[in-house]
Protein backbone atom coordinates (compact mmCIF):
# COMPACT_ATOMS: atom_id res chain seq x y z
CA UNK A 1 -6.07 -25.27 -8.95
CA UNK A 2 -8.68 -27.07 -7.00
CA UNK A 3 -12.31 -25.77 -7.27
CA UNK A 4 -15.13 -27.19 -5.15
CA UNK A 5 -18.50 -26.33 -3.89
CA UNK A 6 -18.17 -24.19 -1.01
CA UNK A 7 -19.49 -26.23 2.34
CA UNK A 8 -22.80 -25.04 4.24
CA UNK A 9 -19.95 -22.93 6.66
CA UNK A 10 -16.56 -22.48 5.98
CA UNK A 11 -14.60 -20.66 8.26
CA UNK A 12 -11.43 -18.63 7.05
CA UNK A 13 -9.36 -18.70 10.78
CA UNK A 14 -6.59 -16.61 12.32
CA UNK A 15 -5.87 -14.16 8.89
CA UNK A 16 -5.42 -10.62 9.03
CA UNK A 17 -8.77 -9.05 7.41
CA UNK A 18 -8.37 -6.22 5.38
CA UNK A 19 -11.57 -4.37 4.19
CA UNK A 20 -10.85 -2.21 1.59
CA UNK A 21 -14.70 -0.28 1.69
CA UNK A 22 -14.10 0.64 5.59
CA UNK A 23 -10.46 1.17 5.35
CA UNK A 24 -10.72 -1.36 8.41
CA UNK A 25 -7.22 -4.29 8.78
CA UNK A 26 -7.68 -6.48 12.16
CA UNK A 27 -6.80 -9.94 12.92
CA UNK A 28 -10.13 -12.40 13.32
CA UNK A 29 -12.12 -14.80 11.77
CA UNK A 30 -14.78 -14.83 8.92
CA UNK A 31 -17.84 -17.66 8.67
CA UNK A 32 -19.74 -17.69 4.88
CA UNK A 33 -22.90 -19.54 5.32
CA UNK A 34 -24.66 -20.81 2.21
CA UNK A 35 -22.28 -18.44 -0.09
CA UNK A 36 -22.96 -15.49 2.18
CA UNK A 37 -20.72 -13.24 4.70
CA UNK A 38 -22.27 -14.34 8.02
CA UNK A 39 -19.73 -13.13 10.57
CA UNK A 40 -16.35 -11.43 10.29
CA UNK A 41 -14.20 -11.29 13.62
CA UNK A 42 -15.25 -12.71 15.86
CA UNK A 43 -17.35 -15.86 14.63
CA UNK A 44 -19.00 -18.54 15.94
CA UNK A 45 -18.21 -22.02 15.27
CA UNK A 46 -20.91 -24.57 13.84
CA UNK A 47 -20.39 -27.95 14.17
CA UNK A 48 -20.26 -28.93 10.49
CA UNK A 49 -17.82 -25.87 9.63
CA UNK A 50 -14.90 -26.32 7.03
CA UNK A 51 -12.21 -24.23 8.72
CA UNK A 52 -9.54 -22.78 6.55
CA UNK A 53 -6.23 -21.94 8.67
CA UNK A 54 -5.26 -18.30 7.53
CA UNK A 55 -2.50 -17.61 9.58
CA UNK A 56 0.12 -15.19 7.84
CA UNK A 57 -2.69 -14.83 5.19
CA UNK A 58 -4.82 -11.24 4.04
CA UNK A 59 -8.18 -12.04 3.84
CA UNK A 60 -9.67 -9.35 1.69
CA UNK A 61 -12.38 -8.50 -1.34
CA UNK A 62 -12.15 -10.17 -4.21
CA UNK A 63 -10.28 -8.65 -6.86
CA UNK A 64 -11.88 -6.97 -9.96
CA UNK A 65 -10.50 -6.64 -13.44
CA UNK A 66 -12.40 -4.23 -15.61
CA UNK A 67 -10.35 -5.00 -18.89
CA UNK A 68 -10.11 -8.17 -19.84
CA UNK A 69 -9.90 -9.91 -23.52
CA UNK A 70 -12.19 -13.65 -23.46
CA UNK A 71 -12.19 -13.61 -27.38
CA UNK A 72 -15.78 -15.43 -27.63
CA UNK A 73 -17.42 -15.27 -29.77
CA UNK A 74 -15.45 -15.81 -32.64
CA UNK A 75 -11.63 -16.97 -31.65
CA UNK A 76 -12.46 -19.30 -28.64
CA UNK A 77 -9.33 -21.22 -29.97
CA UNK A 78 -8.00 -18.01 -27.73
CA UNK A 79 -9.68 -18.17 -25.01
CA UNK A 80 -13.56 -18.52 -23.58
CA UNK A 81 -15.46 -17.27 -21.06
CA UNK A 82 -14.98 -20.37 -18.92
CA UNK A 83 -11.47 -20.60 -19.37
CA UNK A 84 -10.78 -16.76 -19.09
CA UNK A 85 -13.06 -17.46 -15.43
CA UNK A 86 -10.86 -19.74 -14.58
CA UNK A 87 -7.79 -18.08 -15.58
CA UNK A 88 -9.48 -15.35 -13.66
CA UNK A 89 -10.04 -17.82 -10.84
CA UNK A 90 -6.33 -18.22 -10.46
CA UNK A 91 -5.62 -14.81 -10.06
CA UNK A 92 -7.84 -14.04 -7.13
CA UNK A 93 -10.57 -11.98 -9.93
CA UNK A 94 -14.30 -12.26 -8.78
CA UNK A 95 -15.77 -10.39 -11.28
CA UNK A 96 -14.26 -9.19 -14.58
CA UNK A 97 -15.32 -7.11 -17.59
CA UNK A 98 -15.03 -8.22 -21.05
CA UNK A 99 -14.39 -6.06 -24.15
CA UNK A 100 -15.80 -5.99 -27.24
CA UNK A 101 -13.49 -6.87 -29.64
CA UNK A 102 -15.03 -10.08 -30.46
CA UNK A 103 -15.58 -11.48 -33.72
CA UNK A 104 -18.26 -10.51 -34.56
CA UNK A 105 -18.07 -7.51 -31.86
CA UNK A 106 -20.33 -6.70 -28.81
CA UNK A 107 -22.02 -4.05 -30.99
CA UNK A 108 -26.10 -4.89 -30.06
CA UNK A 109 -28.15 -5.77 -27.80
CA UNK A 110 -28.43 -9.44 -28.70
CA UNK A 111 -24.69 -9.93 -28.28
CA UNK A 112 -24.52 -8.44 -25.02
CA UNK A 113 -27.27 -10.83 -23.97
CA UNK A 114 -25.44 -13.56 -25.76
CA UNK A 115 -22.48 -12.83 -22.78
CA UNK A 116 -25.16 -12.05 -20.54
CA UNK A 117 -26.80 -15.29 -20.69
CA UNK A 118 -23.32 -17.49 -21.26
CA UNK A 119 -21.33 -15.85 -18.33
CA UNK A 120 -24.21 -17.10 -16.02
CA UNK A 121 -22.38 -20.16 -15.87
CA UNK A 122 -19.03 -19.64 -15.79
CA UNK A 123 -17.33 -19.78 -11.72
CA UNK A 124 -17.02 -15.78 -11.93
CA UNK A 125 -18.99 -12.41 -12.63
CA UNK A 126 -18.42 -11.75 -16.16
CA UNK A 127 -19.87 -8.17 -17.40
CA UNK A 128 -19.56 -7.50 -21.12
CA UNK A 129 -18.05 -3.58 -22.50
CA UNK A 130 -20.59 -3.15 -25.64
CA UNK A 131 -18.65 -1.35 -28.82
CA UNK A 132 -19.06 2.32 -28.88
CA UNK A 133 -19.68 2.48 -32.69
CA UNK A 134 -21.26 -0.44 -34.96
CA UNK A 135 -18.63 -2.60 -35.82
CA UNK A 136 -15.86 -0.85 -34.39
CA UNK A 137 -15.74 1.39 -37.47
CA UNK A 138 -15.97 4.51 -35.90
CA UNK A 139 -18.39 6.11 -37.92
CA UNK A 140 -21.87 5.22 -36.38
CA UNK A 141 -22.94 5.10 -32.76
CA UNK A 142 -24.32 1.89 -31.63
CA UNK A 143 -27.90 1.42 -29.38
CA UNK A 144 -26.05 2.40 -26.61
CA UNK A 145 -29.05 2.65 -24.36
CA UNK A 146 -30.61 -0.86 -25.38
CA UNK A 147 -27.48 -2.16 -24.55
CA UNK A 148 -27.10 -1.08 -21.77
CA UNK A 149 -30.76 -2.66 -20.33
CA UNK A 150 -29.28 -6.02 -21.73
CA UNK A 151 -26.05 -5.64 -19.02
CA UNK A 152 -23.38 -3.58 -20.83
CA UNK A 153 -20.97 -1.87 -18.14
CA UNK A 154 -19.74 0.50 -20.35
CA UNK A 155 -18.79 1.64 -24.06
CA UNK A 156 -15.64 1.05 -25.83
CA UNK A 157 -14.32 0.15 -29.14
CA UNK A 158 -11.10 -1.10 -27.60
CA UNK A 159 -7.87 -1.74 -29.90
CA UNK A 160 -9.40 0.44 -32.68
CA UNK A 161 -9.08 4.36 -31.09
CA UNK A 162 -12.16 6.46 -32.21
CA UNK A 163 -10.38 8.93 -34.60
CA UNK A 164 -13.70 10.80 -34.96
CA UNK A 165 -13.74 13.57 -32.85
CA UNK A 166 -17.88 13.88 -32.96
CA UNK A 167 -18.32 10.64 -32.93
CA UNK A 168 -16.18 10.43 -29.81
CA UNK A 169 -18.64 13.55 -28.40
CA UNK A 170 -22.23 11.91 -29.43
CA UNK A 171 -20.45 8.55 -27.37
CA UNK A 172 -19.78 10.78 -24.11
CA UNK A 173 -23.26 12.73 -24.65
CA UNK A 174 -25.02 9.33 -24.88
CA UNK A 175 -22.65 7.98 -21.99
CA UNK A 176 -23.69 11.01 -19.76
CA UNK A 177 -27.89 10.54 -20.66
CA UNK A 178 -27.42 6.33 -19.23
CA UNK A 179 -24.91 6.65 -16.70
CA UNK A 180 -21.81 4.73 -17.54
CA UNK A 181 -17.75 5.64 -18.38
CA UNK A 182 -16.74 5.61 -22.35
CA UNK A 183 -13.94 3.86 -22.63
CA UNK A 184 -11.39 5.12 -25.65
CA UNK A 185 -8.04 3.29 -26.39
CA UNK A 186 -6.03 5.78 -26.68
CA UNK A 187 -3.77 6.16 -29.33
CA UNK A 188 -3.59 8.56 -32.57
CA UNK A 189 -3.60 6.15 -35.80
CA UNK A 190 -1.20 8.35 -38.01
CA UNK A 191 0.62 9.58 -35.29
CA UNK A 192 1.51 5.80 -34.85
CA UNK A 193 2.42 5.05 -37.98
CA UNK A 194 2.44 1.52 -37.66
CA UNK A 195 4.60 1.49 -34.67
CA UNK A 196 4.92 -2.06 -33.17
CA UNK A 197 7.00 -0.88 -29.88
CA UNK A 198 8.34 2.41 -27.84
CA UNK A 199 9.58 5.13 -30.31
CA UNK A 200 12.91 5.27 -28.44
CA UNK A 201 16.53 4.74 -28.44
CA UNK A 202 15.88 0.87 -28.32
CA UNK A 203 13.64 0.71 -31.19
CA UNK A 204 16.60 2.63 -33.25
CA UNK A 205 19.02 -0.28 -32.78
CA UNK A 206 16.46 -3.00 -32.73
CA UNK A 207 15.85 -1.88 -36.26
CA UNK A 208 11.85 -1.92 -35.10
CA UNK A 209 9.26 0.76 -36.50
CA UNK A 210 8.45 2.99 -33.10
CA UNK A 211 5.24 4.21 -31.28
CA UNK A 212 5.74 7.71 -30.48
CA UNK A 213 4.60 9.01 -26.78
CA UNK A 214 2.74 11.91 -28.15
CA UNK A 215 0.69 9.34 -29.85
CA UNK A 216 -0.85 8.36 -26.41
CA UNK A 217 -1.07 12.13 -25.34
CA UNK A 218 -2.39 13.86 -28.29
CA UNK A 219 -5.76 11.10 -28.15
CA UNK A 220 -5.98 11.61 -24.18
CA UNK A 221 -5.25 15.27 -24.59
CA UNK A 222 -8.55 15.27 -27.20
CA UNK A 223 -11.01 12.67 -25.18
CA UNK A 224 -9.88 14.95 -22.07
CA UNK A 225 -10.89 18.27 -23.69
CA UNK A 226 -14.65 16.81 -24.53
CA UNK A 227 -15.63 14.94 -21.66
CA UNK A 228 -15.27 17.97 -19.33
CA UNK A 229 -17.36 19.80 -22.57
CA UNK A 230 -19.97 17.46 -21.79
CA UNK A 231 -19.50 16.69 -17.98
CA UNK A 232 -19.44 13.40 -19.21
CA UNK A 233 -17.46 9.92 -17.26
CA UNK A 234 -14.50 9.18 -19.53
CA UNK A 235 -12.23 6.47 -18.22
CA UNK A 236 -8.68 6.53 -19.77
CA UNK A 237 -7.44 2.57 -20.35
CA UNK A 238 -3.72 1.35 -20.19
CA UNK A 239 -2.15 4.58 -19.39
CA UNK A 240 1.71 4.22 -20.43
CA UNK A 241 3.64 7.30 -20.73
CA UNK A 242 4.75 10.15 -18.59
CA UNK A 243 3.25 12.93 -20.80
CA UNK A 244 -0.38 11.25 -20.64
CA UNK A 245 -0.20 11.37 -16.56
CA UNK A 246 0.70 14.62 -16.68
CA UNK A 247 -2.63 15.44 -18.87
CA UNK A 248 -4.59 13.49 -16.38
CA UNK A 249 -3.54 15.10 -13.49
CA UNK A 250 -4.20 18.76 -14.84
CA UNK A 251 -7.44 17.41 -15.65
CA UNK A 252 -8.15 15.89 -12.32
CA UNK A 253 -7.62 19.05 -10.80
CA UNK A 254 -10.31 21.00 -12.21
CA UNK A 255 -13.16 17.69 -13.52
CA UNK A 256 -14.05 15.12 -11.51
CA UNK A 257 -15.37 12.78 -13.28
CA UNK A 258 -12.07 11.31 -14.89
CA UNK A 259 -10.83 7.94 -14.45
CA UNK A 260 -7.58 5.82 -15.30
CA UNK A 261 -6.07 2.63 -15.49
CA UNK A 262 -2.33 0.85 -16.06
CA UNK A 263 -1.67 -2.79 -16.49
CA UNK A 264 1.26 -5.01 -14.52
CA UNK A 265 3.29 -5.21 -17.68
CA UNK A 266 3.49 -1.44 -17.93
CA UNK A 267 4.73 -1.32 -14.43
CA UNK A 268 7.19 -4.03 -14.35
CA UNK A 269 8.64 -3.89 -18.06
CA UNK A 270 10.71 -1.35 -19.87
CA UNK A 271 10.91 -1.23 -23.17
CA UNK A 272 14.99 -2.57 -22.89
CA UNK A 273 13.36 -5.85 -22.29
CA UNK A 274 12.14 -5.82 -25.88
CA UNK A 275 16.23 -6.41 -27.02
CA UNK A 276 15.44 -10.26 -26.75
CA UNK A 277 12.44 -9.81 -29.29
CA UNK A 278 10.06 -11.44 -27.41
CA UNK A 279 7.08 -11.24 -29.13
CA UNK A 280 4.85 -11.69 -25.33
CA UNK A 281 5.98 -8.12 -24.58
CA UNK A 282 4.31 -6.70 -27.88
CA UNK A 283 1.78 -4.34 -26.49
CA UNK A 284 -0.85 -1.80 -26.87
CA UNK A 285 -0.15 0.90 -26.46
CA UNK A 286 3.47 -0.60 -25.96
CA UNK A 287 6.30 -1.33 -23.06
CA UNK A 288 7.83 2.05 -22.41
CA UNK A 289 11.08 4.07 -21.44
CA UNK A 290 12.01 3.47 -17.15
CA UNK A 291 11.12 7.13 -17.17
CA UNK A 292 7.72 6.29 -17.90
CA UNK A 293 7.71 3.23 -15.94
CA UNK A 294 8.47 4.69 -12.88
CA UNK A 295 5.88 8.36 -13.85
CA UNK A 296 3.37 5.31 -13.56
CA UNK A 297 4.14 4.09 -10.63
CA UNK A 298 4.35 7.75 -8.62
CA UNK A 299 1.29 8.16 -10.63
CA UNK A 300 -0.46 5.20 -8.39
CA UNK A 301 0.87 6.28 -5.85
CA UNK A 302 -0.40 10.00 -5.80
CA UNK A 303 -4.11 8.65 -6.95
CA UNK A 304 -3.83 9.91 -10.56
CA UNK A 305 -4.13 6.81 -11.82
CA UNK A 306 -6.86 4.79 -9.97
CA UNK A 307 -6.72 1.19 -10.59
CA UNK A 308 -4.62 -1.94 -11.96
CA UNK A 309 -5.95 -4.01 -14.69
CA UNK A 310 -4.36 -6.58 -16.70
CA UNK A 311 -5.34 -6.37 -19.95
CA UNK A 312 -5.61 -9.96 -20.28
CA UNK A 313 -4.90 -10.65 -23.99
CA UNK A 314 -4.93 -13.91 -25.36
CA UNK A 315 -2.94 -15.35 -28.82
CA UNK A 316 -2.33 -18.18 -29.71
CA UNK A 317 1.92 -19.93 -30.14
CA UNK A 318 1.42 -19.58 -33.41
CA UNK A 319 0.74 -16.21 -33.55
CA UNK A 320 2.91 -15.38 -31.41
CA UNK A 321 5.78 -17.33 -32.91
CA UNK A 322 5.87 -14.91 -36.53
CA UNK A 323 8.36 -12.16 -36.52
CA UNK A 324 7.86 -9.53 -34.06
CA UNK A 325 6.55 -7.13 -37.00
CA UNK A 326 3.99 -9.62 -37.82
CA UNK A 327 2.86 -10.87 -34.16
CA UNK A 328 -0.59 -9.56 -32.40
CA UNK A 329 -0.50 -7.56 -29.90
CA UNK A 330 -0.90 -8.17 -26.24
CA UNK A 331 -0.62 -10.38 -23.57
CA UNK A 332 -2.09 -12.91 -20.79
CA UNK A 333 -1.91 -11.25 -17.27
CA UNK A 334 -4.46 -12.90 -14.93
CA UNK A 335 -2.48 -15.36 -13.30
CA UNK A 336 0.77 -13.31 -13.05
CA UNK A 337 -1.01 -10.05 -11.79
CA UNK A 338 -0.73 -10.05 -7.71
CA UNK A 339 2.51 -11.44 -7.48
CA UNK A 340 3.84 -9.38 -10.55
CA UNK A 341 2.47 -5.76 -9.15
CA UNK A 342 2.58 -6.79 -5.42
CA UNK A 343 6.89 -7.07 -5.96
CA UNK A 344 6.71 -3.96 -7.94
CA UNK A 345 4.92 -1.75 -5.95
CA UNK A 346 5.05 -3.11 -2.53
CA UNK A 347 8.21 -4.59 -2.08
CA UNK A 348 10.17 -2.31 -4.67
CA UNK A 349 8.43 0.91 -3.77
CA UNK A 350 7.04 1.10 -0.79
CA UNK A 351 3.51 0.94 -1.08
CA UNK A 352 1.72 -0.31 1.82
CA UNK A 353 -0.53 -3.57 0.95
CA UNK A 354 -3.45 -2.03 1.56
CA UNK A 355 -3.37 0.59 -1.33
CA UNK A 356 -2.14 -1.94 -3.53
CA UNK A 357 -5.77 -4.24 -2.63
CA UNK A 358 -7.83 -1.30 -2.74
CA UNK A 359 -5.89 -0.61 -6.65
CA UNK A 360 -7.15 -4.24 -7.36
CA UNK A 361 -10.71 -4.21 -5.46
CA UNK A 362 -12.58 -1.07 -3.75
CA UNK A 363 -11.04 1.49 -7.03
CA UNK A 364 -12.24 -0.43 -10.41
CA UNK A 365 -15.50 -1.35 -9.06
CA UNK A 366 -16.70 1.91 -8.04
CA UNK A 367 -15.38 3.48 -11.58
CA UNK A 368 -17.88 0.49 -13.20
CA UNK A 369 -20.35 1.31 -10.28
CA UNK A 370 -20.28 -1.89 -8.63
CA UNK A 371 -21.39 -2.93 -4.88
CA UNK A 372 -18.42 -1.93 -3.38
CA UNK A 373 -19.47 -2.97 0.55
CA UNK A 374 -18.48 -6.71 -0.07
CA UNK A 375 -18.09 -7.54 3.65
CA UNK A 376 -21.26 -6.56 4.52
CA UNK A 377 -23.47 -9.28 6.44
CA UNK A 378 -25.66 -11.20 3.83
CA UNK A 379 -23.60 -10.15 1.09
CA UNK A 380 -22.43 -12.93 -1.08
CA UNK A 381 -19.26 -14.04 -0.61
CA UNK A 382 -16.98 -12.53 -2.86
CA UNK A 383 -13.38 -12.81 -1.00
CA UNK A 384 -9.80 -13.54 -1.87
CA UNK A 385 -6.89 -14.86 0.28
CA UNK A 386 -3.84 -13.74 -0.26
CA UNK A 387 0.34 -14.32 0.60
CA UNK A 388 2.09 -11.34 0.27
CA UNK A 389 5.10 -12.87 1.57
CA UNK A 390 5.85 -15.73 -0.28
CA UNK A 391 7.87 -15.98 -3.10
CA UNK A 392 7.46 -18.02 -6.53
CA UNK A 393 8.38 -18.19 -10.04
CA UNK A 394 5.67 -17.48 -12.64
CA UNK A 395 5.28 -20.82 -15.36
CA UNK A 396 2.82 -22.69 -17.16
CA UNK A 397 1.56 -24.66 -14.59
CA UNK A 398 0.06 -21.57 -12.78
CA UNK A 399 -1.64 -20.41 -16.24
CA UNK A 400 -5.38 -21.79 -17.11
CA UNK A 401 -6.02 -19.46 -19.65
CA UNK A 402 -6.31 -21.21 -23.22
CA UNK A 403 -3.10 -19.46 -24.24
CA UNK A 404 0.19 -18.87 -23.19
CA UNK A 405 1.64 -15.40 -24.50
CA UNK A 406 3.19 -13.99 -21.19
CA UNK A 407 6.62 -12.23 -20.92
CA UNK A 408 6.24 -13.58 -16.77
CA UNK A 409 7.13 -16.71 -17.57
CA UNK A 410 10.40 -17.94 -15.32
CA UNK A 411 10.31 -14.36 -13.60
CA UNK A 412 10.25 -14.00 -9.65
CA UNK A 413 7.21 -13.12 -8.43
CA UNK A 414 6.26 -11.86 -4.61
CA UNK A 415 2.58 -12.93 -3.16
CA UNK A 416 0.50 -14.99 -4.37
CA UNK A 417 -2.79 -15.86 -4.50
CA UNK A 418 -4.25 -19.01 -1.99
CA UNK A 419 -7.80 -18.79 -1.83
CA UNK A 420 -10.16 -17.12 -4.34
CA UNK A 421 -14.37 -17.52 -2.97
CA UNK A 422 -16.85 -16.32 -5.44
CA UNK A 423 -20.37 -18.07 -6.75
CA UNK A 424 -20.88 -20.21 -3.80
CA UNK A 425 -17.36 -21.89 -5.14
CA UNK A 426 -14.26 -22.39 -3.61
CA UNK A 427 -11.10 -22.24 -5.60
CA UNK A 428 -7.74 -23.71 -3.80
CA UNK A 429 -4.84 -21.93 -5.70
């Protein structure tokens, strides 16, 4: 990946301009002047222009990521906030949201200035998720209001599920009072019981302790039940199973203010892939049945579930290289994302290209209440270019995370990312 100053104009030329806010696709130009949207279809042409040819390209907004893993502070051996940008970068992400799982956690003010001030100069937006409770314990709500003055998007103790019911309450009633979604990971600790993949047929004979799917449903069934108590934003992360969809839905019909999310890895895995015990597809909440797999899919597709986000999880090999009862969970998904959901969806399923954009753009920014009018004149240049066509296989020389865990590696992927334009940079995939 190249990445350069953007010139004074650079023209993008001949692609097919899709903008996701005006539900608007024509074929045209687009000039950015000193970072900035200047002119979008026709343009004119200065003299000192850099002109990008994007013939059989989709010039569109950039994407957004609202759950992401950067590990800093604490385990920057993982990953940073520079290298998660660029990682970030690669996958056509503008702007990103971190969560809080840090070491020490995003659970004050202080820390959230800390990403604040440090994402400032990394080549993408980076907005930190403060904790919902101090320390991630669970037990006492953090300053949730001063946080939120010193930039944090939202609340979430992601990777440890709030098992207090109140607690989870007092986090939606504070939630409601400033404005922003509560994010809770959703998964019942008992009901788990240590479960390091799909409680299935598969974890029988792989001899593997299994994650029930009532596990997932019985914590969304509970988070559901008080947000609409409250009338309070509640934004369900990594949905994975059938029965969870189904609660969303039924909630959706009567309470508006309900959001959700699924990951790549979710949509293109099922948990058969797990028979090679590869320790990259250790999840949470984990790789389900194809019956699930494909209830998430429909689920995109009917607008229950609202946006893709990759869940971008860094480990390091070795980590990753103990026995599959002892290896962390999750997994690196930037770089893979677009070409990974883009075969899944579009070319498997159906989808047209513009739903899948507006599931990686126009959706998760207005759930975090982002500007979501990113081809408006004078706006600054956010943009991505994308391939849907061509075709590539996923390895390390397309990752720039700091680690490596990803089950993508060798697979086929369709689309792929060209351009990504974001902080007056210019980043040649």
């Amino acid at each position: 990946m190249k990445i350069t100053k953007l010139n004074k104009n650079t023209i993008f030329k001949n692609g097919t301009i899709y903008d996701p806010y005006n539900q608007k696709k024509f074929k045209g130009d687009l000039l950015v002047s000193n970072g900035k949207i200047k002119q979008i279809g026709k343009v004119d042409y200065p003299k000192d222009a850099k002109i990008i040819n994007c013939e059989g390209l989709i010039v569109t907004h950039g994407f957004c990521d609202i759950h992401v893993h950067f590990r800093e502070p604490g385990r920057e051996d993982k990953e940073t906030l520079v290298t998660g940008a660029k990682a970030a970068l690669a996958g056509g992400f503008t702007r990103v949201c971190v969560m809080p799982n840090t070491d020490p956690p995003l659970d004050d003010p202080e820390s959230i200035r800390f990403i604040v001030e440090k994402a400032a100069e990394t080549p993408v937006h980076i907005h930190p998720i403060g904790a919902i409770s101090k320390g991630q314990k669970g037990s006492e709500i953090t300053e949730m209001g001063a946080m939120k003055d010193e930039g944090a998007i939202a609340f979430s103790d992601d990777g440890i599920p709030v098992q207090n019911a109140y607690v989870m309450r007092l986090a939606l009633e504070y939630g409601k009072m400033i404005g922003v979604p509560i994010i809770n990971h959703a998964e019942d600790i008992p009901l788990r019981n240590e479960g390091v993949m799909n409680e299935s047929e598969v974890s029988t004979r792989l001899g593997l302790v299994g994650n029930p799917d009532m596990a997932e449903a019985i914590m969304i069934q509970r988070d559901l039940d008080i947000a609409e108590t409250v009338s309070s934003k509640l934004h369900v992360p990594h949905v994975s199973t059938k029965k969870a969809v189904n609660l969303i839905e039924k909630m959706k019909a009567q309470y508006s203010y309900i959001t959700a999310e699924v990951t790549p890895h979710h949509l293109y895995f099922n948990d058969s892939a797990l028979t090679t015990y590869d320790t990259n597809l250790k999840v949470a909440p984990p790789i389900r049945s194809e019956k699930d797999r494909k209830s998430l899919i429909s689920a995109l597709k009917n607008g229950i579930i609202d946006c893709i986000v990759t869940d971008h999880a860094p480990h390091t090999i070795e980590e990753k290289e103990a026995p599959f009862e002892l290896a962390p969970f999750g997994m690196i998904g930037l770089e893979s994302c677009f070409g990974a959901v883009n075969k899944i969806l579009v070319k498997n399923n159906g989808f047209k290209i513009e739903k899948l954009i507006d599931l990686l753009t126009i959706n998760p920014r207005q759930i975090m209440g982002f500007d979501s009018n990113l081809f408006n004149i004078g706006c600054e240049a956010e943009i991505t270019v994308i391939d849907p066509q061509e075709e590539w296989t996923f390895s390390k020389n397309d990752i720039y995370s700091r680690s490596i865990n990803s089950p993508f590696l060798s697979e086929k992927l369709k689309g792929k990312v060209k351009f990504t334009i974001v902080k007056g940079m210019l980043a040649e995939v």
